[in-house]
Protein backbone atom coordinates (compact mmCIF):
# COMPACT_ATOMS: atom_id res chain seq x y z
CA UNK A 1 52.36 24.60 33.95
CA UNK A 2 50.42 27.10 35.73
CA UNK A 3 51.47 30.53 35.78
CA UNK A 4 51.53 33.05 38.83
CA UNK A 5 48.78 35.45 39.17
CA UNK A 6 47.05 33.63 36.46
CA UNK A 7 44.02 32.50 38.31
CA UNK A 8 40.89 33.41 36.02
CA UNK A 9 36.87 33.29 36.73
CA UNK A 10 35.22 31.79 33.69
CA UNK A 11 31.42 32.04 33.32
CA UNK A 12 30.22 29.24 31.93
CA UNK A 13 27.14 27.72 30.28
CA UNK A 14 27.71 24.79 28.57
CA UNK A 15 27.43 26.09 24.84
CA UNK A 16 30.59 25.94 22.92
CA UNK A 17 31.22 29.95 22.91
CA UNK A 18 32.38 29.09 27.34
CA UNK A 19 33.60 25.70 27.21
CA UNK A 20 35.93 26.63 24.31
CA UNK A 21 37.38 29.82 26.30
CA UNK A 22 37.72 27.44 29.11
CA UNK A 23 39.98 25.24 27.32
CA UNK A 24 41.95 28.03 25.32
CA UNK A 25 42.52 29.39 28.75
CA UNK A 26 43.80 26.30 30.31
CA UNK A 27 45.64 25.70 26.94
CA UNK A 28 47.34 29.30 27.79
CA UNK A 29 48.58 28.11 31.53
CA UNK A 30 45.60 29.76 33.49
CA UNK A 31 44.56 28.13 36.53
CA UNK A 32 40.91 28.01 35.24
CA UNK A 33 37.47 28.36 37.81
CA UNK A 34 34.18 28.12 36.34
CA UNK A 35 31.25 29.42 37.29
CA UNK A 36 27.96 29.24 36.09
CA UNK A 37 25.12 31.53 37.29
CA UNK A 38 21.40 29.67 37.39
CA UNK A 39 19.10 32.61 37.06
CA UNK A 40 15.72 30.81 36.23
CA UNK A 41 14.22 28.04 37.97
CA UNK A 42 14.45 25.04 35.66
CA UNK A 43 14.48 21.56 36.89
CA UNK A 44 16.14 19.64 34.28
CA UNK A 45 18.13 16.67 36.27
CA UNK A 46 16.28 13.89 35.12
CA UNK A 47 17.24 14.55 31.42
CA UNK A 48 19.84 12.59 29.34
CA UNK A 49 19.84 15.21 26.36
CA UNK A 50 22.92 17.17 26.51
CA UNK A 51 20.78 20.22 24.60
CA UNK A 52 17.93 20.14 26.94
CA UNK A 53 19.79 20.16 30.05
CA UNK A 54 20.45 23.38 32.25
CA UNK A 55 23.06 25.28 32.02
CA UNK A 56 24.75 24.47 34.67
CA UNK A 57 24.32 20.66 34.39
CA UNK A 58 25.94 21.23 30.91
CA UNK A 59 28.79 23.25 32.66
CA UNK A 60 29.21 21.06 34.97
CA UNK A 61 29.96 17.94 32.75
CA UNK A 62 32.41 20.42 30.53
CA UNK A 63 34.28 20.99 33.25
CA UNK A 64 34.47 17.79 34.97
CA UNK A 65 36.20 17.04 31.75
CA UNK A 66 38.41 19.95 31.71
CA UNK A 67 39.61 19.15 35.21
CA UNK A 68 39.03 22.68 36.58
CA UNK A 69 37.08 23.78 39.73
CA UNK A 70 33.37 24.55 38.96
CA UNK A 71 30.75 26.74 41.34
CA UNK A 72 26.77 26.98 40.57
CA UNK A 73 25.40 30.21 41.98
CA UNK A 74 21.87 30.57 42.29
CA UNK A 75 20.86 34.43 41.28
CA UNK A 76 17.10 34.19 40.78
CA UNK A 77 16.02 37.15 43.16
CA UNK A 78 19.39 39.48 41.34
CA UNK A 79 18.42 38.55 38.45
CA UNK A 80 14.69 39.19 38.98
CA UNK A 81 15.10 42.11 40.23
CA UNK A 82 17.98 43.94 37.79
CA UNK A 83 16.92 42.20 34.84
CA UNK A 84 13.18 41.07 34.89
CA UNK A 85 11.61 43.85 36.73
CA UNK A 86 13.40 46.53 34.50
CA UNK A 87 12.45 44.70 31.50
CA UNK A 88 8.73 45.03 32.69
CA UNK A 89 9.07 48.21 33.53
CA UNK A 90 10.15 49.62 30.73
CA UNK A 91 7.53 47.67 28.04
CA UNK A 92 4.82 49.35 30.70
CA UNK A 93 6.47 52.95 30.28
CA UNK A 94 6.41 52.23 26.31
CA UNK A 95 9.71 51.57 25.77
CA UNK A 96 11.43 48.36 24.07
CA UNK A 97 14.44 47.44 26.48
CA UNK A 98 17.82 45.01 25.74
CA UNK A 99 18.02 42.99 28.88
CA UNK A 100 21.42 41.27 27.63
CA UNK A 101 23.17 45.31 27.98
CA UNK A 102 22.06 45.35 31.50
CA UNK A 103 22.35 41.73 32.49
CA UNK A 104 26.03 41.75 31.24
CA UNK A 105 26.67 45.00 33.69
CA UNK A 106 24.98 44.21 36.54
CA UNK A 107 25.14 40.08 36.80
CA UNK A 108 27.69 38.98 34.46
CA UNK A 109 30.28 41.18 35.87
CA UNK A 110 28.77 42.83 38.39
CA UNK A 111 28.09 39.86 40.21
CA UNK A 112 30.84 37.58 38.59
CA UNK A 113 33.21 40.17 39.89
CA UNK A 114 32.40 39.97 43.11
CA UNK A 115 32.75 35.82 43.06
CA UNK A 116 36.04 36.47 41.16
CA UNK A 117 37.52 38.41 44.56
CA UNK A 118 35.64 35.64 46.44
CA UNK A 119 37.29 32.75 45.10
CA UNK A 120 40.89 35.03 44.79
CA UNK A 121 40.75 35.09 40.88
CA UNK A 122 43.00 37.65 39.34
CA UNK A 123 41.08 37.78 35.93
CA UNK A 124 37.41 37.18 34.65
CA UNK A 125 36.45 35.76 31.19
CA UNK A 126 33.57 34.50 29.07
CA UNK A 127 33.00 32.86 25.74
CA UNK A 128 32.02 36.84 24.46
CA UNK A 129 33.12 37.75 20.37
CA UNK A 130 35.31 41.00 21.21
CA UNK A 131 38.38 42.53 22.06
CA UNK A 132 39.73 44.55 24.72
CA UNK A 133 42.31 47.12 23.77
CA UNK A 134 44.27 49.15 26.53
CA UNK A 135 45.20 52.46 25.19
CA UNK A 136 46.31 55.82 27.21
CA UNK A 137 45.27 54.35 30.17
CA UNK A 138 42.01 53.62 29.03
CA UNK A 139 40.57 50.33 28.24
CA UNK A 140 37.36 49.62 25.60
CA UNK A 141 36.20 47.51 23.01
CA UNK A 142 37.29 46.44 19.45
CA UNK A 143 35.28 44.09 17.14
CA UNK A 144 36.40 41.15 16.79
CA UNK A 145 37.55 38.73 13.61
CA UNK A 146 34.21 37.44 12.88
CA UNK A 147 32.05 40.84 12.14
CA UNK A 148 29.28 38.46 11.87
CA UNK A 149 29.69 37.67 15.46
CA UNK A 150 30.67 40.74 17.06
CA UNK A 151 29.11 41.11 20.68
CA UNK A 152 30.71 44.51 21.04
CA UNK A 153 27.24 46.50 20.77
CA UNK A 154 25.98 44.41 24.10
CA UNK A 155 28.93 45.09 26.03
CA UNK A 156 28.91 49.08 26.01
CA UNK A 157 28.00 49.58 29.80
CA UNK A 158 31.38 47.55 31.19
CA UNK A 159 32.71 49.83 33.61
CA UNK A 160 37.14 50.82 33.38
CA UNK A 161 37.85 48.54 36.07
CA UNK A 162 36.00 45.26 34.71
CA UNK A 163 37.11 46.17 31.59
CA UNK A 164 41.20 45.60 32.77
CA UNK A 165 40.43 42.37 34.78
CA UNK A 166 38.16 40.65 31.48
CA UNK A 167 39.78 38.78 29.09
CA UNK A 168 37.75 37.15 25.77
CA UNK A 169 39.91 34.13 24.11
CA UNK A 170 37.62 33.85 21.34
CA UNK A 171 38.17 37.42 19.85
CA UNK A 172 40.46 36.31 17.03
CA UNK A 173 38.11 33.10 16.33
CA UNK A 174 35.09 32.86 13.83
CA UNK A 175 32.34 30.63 14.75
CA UNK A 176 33.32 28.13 12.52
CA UNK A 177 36.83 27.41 14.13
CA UNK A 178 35.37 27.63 17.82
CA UNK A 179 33.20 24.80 16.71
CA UNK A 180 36.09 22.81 15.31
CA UNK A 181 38.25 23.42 18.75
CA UNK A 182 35.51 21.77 20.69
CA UNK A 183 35.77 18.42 17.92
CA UNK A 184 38.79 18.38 18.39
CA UNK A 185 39.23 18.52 22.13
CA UNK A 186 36.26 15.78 22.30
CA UNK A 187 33.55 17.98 22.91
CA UNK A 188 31.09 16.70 20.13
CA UNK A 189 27.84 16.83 22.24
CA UNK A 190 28.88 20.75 22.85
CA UNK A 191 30.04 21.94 19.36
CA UNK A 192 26.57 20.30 18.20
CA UNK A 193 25.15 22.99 20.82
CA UNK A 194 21.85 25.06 19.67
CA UNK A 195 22.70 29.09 19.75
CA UNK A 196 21.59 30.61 22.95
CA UNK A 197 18.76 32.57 22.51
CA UNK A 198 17.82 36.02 21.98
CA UNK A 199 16.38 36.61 25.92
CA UNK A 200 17.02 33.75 28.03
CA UNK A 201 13.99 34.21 30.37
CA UNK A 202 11.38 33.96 27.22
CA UNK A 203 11.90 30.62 25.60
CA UNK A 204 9.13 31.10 23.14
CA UNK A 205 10.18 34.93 21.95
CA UNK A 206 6.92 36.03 22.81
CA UNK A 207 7.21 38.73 25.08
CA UNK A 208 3.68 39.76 25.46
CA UNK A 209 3.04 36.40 26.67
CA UNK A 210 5.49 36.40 29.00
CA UNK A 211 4.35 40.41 30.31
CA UNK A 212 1.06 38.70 30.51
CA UNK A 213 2.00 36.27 33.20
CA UNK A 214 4.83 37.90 34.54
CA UNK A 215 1.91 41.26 35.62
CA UNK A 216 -0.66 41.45 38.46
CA UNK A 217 -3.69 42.73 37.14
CA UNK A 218 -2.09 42.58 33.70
CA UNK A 219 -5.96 42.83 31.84
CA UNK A 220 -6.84 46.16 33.51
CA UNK A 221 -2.85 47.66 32.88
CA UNK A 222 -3.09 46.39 29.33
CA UNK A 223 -6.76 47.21 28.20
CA UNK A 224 -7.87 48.00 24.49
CA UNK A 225 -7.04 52.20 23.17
CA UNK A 226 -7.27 53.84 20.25
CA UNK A 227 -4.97 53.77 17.44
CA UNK A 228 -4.35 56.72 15.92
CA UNK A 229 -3.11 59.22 13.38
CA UNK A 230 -0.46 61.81 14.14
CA UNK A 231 -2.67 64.12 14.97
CA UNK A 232 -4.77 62.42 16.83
CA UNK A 233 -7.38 61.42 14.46
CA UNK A 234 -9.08 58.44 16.06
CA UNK A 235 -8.54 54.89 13.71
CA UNK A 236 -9.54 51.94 15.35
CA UNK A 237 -9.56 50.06 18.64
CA UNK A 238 -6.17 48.16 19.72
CA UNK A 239 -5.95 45.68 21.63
CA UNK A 240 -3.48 47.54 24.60
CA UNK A 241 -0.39 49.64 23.86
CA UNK A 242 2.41 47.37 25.74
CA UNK A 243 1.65 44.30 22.78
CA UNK A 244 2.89 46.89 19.93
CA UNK A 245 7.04 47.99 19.39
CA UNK A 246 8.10 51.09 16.98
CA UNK A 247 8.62 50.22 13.45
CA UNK A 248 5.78 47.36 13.76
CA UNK A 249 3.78 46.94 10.88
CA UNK A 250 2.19 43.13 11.09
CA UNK A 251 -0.44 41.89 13.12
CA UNK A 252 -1.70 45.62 14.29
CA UNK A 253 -5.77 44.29 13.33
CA UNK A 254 -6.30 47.34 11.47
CA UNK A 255 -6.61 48.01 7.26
CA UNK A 256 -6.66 51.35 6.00
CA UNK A 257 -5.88 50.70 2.55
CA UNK A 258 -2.02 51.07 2.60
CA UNK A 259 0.55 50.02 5.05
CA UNK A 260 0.18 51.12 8.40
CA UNK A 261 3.33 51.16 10.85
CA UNK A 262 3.71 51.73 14.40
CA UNK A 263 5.51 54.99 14.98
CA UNK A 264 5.48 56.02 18.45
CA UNK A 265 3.44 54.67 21.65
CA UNK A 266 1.49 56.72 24.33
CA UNK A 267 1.04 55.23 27.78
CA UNK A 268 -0.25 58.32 29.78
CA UNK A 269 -3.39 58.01 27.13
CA UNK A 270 -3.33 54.04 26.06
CA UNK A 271 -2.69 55.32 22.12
CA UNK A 272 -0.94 53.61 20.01
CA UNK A 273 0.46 56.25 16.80
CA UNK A 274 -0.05 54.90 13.26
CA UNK A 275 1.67 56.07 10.00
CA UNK A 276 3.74 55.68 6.83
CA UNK A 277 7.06 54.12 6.44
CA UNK A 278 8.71 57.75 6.18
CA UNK A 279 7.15 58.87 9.21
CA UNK A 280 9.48 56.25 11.27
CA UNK A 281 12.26 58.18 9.65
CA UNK A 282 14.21 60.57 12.14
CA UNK A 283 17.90 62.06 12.78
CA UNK A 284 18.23 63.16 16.35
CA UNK A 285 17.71 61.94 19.72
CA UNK A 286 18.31 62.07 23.07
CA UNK A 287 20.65 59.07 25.18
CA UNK A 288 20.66 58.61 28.77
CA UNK A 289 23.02 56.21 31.24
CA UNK A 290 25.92 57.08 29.47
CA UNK A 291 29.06 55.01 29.40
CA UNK A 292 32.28 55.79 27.75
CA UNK A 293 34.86 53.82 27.15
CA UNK A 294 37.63 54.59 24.42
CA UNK A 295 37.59 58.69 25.23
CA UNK A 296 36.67 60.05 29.29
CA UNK A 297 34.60 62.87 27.73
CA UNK A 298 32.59 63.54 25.01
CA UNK A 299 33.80 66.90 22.14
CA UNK A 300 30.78 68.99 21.02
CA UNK A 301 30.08 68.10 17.67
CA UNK A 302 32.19 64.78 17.88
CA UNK A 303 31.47 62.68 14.94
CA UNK A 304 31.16 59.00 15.19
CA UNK A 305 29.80 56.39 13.44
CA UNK A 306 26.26 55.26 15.82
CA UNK A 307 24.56 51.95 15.81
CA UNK A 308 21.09 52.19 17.13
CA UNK A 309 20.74 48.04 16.79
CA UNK A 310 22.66 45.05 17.05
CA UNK A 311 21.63 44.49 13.63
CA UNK A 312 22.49 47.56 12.08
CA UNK A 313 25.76 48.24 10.39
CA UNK A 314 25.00 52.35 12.31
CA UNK A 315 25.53 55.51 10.41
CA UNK A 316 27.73 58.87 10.73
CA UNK A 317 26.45 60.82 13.64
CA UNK A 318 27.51 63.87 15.84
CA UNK A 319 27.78 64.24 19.54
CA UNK A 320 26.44 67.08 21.79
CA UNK A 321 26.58 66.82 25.30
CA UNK A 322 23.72 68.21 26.89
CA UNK A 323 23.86 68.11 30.84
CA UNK A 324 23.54 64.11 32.06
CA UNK A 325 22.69 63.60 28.24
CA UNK A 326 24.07 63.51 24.80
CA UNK A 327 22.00 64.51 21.92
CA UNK A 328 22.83 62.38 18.43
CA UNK A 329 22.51 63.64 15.19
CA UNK A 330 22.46 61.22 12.08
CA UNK A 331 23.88 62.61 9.14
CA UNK A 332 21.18 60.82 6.98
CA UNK A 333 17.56 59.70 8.32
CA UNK A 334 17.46 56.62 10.13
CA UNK A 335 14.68 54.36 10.48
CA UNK A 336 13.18 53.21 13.57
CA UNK A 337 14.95 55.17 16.63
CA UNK A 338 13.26 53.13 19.50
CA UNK A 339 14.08 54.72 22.99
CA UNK A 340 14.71 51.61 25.23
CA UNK A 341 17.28 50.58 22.92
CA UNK A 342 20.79 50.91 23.25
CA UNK A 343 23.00 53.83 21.16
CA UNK A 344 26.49 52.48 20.92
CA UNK A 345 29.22 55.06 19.11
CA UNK A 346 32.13 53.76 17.84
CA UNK A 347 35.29 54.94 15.69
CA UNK A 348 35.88 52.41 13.11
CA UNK A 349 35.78 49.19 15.31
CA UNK A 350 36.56 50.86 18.80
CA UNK A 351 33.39 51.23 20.98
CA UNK A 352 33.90 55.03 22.23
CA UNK A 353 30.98 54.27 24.44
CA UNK A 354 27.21 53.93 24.56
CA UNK A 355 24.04 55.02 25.92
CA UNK A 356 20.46 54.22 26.56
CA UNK A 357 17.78 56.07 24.05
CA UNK A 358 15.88 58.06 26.01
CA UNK A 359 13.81 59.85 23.67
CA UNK A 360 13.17 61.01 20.12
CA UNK A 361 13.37 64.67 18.89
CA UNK A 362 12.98 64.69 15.36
């Protein structure tokens, strides 16, 4: 029976992670809405492969199934512009961006919030691997059951208020047992669903490619430089500064007799820095765009534990606010600190907040 006030806003794609959530939901006496959001124009109505269809042809037959109300939205110019363009932007200004932490702010609750008030749905929920925990009046994230699976470190930038309409059903399920729900409700062709990939707009993972074709005038923006030493020694011609991330040490075209890593890159001048392994090593840094969740303000000296990548277990760290900023210190070198990327400080498994590395000190 369907509960009062229990009217809930699923985004959905058609993997198993959404149609599961869909039918825990249901399970749970939720009148259940789906939505699915169609940011990239794919054509894919003629196919009969479950895997190769769109999402929301996929969504679509889940919840025909299901029995629940289903909406397509088509997003391509939001998404283009929050998503694409600041992706672009920031490989041209030498940084190495996350698109999923700002496509989960500004689309998939930014924009499913706004359908959720639309279509009078009390609650919003995807097929996410976290918790939400409401404590003191504030509400942030946990890790979920499956550490392996843990989306926490993408979902950092959720404002208060999202945060206390969302709800995840899969944050006390491993992969494993999601898959075996979906079996078991009939859902073969879905629990037999490929992973979603790593940036949905670049199917092939190769980003220069994409910057290539996605860039007016891309040749003359992205021209050969110099690659050199840290202080400024000239070693060899590469082939343009937006085709090389920090910590890169294949495929840079140049042999100097040991191995050579990419340790910082120079727009203003089109160099790309060069060095040793330890010279990627660093403790402090500066994050921007700041978000907290678990605490409303940040103590000076605060220590929490910091992961600087999804995969990356993070390390003890202090906090110093600094103006609009917060300035990390690792307790131990870290490798790699790659503004661009996210900074997301937790206390044991509660997300505290997060921020956006801005730039390297030492």
């Amino acid at each position: 029976m369907i509960m009062a006030n229990k009217r809930v806003l699923i985004a959905m794609s058609g993997g198993v992670d959404s149609s599961v959530a869909a039918i825990l939901l249901k399970e749970q006496g939720y009148e259940v809405v789906g939505v699915t959001f169609k940011n990239l124009r794919v054509d894919t109505s003629s196919e009969k492969d479950f895997d190769k269809l769109d999402a929301g042809s996929k969504a679509k037959i889940v919840a025909d199934k299901l029995g629940i109300e289903h909406h397509i939205m088509e997003i391509y110019d939001e998404f283009d512009n929050c998503v694409i363009q600041n992706f672009i932007s920031e490989y041209m200004d030498g940084r190495t961006p996350n698109p999923c932490v700002l496509c989960n702010k500004t689309v998939k609750w930014g924009i499913l919030a706004d359908k959720a008030d639309e279509l009078d749905c009390t609650y919003m929920a995807t097929g996410h691997y976290a918790k939400i925990v409401n404590e003191d009046g504030r509400y942030f994230l946990r890790k979920c059951s499956d550490k392996l699976k843990d989306q926490s470190y993408f979902l950092w930038r959720l404002a208060q208020d999202k945060l206390a309409r969302t709800i995840f059903p899969l944050n006390e399920l491993t992969k494993p047992e999601v898959r075996e729900i979906a079996l078991m409700h009939g859902y073969d062709k879905v629990r037999k669903s490929k992973e979603s990939q790593e940036i949905c707009f670049i199917p092939d993972n190769d980003y220069r490619k994409f910057l290539s074709e996605h860039i007016e005038d891309y040749s003359s923006k992205c021209k050969e430089g110099w690659f050199v030493d840290k202080e400024g020694n000239r070693l060899g011609r590469h082939k343009g500064y937006p085709n090389y991330t920090i910590g890169q040490r294949k495929k840079l075209g140049i042999a100097l007799g040991e191995p050579a890593y990419v340790i910082e890159l120079r727009p203003k001048t089109n160099e790309v820095v060069i060095g040793k392994r330890e010279d990627l090593e660093g403790k402090s840094f500066y994050v921007k765009d700041i978000n907290l969740m678990k605490i409303s303000t940040i103590i000076e000296g605060q220590k929490v534990t910091a992961r600087i990548r999804y995969r990356n277990n993070g390390a003890l760290a202090s906090l110093y606010p600094e103006g609009d900023k917060i300035r990390v210190v690792f307790h131990e070198y870290m490798d790699s600190i790659t503004p661009g990327q996210s900074a997301v400080f937790y206390d044991g498994d509660d997300v505290l907040g997060g921020g956006i590395i801005d730039s390297v000190i030492d």
